[in-house]
Protein backbone atom coordinates (compact mmCIF):
# COMPACT_ATOMS: atom_id res chain seq x y z
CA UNK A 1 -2.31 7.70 26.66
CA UNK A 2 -3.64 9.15 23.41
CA UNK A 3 -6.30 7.80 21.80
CA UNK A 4 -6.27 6.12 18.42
CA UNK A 5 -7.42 8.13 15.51
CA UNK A 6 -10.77 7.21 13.83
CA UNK A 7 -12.98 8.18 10.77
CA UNK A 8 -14.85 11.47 12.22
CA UNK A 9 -18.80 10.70 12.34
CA UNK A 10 -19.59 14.62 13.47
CA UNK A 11 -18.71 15.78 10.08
CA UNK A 12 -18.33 15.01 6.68
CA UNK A 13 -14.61 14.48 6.41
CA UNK A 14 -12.07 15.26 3.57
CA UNK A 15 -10.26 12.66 2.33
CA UNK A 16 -7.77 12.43 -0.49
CA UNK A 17 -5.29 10.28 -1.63
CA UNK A 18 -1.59 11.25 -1.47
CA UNK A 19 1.70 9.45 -3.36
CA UNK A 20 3.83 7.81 -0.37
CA UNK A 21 6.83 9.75 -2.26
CA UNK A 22 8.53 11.78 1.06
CA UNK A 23 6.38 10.91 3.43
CA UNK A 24 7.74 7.55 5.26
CA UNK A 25 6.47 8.55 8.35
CA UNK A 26 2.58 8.59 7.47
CA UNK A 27 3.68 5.00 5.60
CA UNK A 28 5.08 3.66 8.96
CA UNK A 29 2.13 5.04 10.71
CA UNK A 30 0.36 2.38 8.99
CA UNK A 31 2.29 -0.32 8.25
CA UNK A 32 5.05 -0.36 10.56
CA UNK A 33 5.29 -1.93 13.95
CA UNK A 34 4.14 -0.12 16.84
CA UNK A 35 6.92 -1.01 19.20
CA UNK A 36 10.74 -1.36 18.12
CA UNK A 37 12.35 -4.57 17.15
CA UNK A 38 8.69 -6.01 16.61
CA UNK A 39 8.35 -8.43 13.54
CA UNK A 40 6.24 -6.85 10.44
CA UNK A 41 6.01 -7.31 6.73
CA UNK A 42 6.89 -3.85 6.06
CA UNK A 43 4.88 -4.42 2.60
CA UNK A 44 7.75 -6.45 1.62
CA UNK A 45 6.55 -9.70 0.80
CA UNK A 46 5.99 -8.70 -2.89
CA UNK A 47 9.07 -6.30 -3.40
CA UNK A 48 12.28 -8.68 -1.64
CA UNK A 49 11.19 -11.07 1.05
CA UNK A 50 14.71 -12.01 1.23
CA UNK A 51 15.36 -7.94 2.99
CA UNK A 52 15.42 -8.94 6.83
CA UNK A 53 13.42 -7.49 9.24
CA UNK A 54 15.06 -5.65 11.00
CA UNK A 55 16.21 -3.84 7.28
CA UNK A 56 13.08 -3.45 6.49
CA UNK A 57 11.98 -0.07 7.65
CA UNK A 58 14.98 1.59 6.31
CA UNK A 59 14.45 -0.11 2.65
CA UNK A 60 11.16 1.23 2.40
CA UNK A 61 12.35 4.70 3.73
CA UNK A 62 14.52 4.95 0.44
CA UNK A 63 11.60 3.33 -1.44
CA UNK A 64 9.77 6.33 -0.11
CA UNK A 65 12.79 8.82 -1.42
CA UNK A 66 12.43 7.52 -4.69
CA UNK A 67 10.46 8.32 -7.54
CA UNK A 68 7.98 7.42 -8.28
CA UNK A 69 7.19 6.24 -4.58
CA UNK A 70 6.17 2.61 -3.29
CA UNK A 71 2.24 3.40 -3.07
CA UNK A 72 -0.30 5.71 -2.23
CA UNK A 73 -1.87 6.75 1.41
CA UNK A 74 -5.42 7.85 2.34
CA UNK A 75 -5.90 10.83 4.71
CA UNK A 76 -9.05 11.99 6.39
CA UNK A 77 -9.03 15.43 7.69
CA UNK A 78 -5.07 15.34 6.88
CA UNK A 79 -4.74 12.38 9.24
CA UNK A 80 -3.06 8.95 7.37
CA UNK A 81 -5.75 6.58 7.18
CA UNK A 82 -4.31 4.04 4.61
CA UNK A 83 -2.18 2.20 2.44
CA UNK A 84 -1.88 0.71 -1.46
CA UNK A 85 0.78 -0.67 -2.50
CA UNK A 86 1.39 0.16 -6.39
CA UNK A 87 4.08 0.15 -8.59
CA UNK A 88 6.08 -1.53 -11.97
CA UNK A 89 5.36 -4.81 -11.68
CA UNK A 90 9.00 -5.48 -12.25
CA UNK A 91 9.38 -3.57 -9.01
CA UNK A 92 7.98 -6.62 -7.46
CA UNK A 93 10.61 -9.46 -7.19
CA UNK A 94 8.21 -11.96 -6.19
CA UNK A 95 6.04 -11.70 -9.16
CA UNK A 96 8.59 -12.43 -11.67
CA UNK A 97 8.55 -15.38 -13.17
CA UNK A 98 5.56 -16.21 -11.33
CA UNK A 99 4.03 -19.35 -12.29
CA UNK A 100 0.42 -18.30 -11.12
CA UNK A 101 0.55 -14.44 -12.40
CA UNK A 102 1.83 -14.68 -15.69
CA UNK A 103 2.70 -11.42 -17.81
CA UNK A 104 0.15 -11.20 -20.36
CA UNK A 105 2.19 -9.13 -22.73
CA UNK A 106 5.56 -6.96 -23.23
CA UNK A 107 3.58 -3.69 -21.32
CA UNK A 108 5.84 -3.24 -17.74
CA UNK A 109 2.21 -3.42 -16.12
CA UNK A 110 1.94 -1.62 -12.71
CA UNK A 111 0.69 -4.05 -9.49
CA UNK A 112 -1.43 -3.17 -6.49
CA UNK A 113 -0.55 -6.07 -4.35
CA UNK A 114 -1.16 -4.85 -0.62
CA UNK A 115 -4.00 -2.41 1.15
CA UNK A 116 -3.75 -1.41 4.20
CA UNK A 117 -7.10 0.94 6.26
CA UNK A 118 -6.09 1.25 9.75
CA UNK A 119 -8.41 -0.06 12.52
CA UNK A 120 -10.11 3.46 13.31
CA UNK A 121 -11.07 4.09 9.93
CA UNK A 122 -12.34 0.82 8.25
CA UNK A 123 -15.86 0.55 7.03
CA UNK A 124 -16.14 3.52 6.02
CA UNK A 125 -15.47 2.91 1.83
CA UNK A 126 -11.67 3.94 2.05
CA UNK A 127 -10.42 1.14 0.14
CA UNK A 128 -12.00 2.30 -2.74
CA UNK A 129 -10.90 5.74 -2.44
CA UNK A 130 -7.05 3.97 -2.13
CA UNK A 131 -7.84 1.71 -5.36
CA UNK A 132 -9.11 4.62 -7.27
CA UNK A 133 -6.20 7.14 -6.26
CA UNK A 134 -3.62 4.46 -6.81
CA UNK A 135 -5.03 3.80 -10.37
CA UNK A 136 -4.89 7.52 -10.97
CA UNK A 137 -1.07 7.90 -9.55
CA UNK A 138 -0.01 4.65 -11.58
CA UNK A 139 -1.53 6.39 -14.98
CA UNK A 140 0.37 9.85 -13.72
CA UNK A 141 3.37 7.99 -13.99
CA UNK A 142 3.06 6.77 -17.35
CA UNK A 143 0.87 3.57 -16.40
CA UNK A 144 -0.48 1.92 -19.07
CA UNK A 145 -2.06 -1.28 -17.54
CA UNK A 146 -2.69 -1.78 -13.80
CA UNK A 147 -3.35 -5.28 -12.19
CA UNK A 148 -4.84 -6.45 -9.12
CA UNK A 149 -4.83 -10.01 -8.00
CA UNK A 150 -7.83 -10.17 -5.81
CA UNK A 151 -8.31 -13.20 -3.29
CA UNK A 152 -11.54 -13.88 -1.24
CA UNK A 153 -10.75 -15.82 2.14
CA UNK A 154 -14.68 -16.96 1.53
CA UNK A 155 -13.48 -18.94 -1.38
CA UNK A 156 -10.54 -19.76 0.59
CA UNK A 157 -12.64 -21.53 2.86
CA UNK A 158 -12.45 -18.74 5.68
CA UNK A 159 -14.83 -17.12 7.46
């Protein structure tokens, strides 16, 4: 059985951050289900919880055929490493009309709602590398205002 890929520690690596645009496969790599007909978000709970599971994959394989894309991914050394979800806010059906994310003005602001590092690669600062890339591909595609809603499970009262 092949091992899992992780962050290379005999080398400084090269990592960059790539739109999600055409490349569903690296996306499922990291946010699909390993084994078929397995239950996973998908990154969906934002965009249409209402898209069944089983639908799921295939939704976000047109998302991933259409401009400008559903996100960004993270490779090291050309391997996918990670996931950010970014895009319109108005992409995102669950935070319209939102009662606890209000829209602050009449700018269609763009959302990063979900990350994603995979197991073999965390600790290692990529989650900054995906918030800065997806900040630069949200202001490539006309971005003019970029929310977050971050949430500490420390304040949640988890350890």
């Amino acid at each position: 059985m092949p091992s899992s890929p992780r962050f290379p520690v005999d080398h400084e690596p090269a990592v960059d951050v790539r739109p999600a645009l055409g490349r569903f496969d690296d996306f499922a790599a990291v946010v699909g289900t390993q084994r078929p007909g397995a239950r996973g978000c998908w990154c969906m709970a934002y965009r249409d919880s209402r898209v069944a599971t089983e639908d799921r994959p295939e939704h976000m394989r047109a998302e991933c055929a259409t401009e400008p894309g559903p996100g960004v991914l993270v490779y090291v050394d050309d391997v996918v490493a990670g996931w950010c979800s970014i895009a319109p806010r108005s992409r995102y059906r669950r935070l319209l009309g939102s009662r606890t994310i209000p829209v602050l003005d009449e700018r269609d602001a763009w959302a990063a709602v979900c990350f994603v590092v995979r197991a073999g690669y965390r600790k290692h600062g990529l989650m900054h590398v995906l918030l800065a890339g997806a900040v630069d591909h949200a202001a490539t595609c006309g971005a003019e205002v970029v929310e977050g809603y971050p949430w500490s499970s420390t304040e949640a009262g988890s350890t």
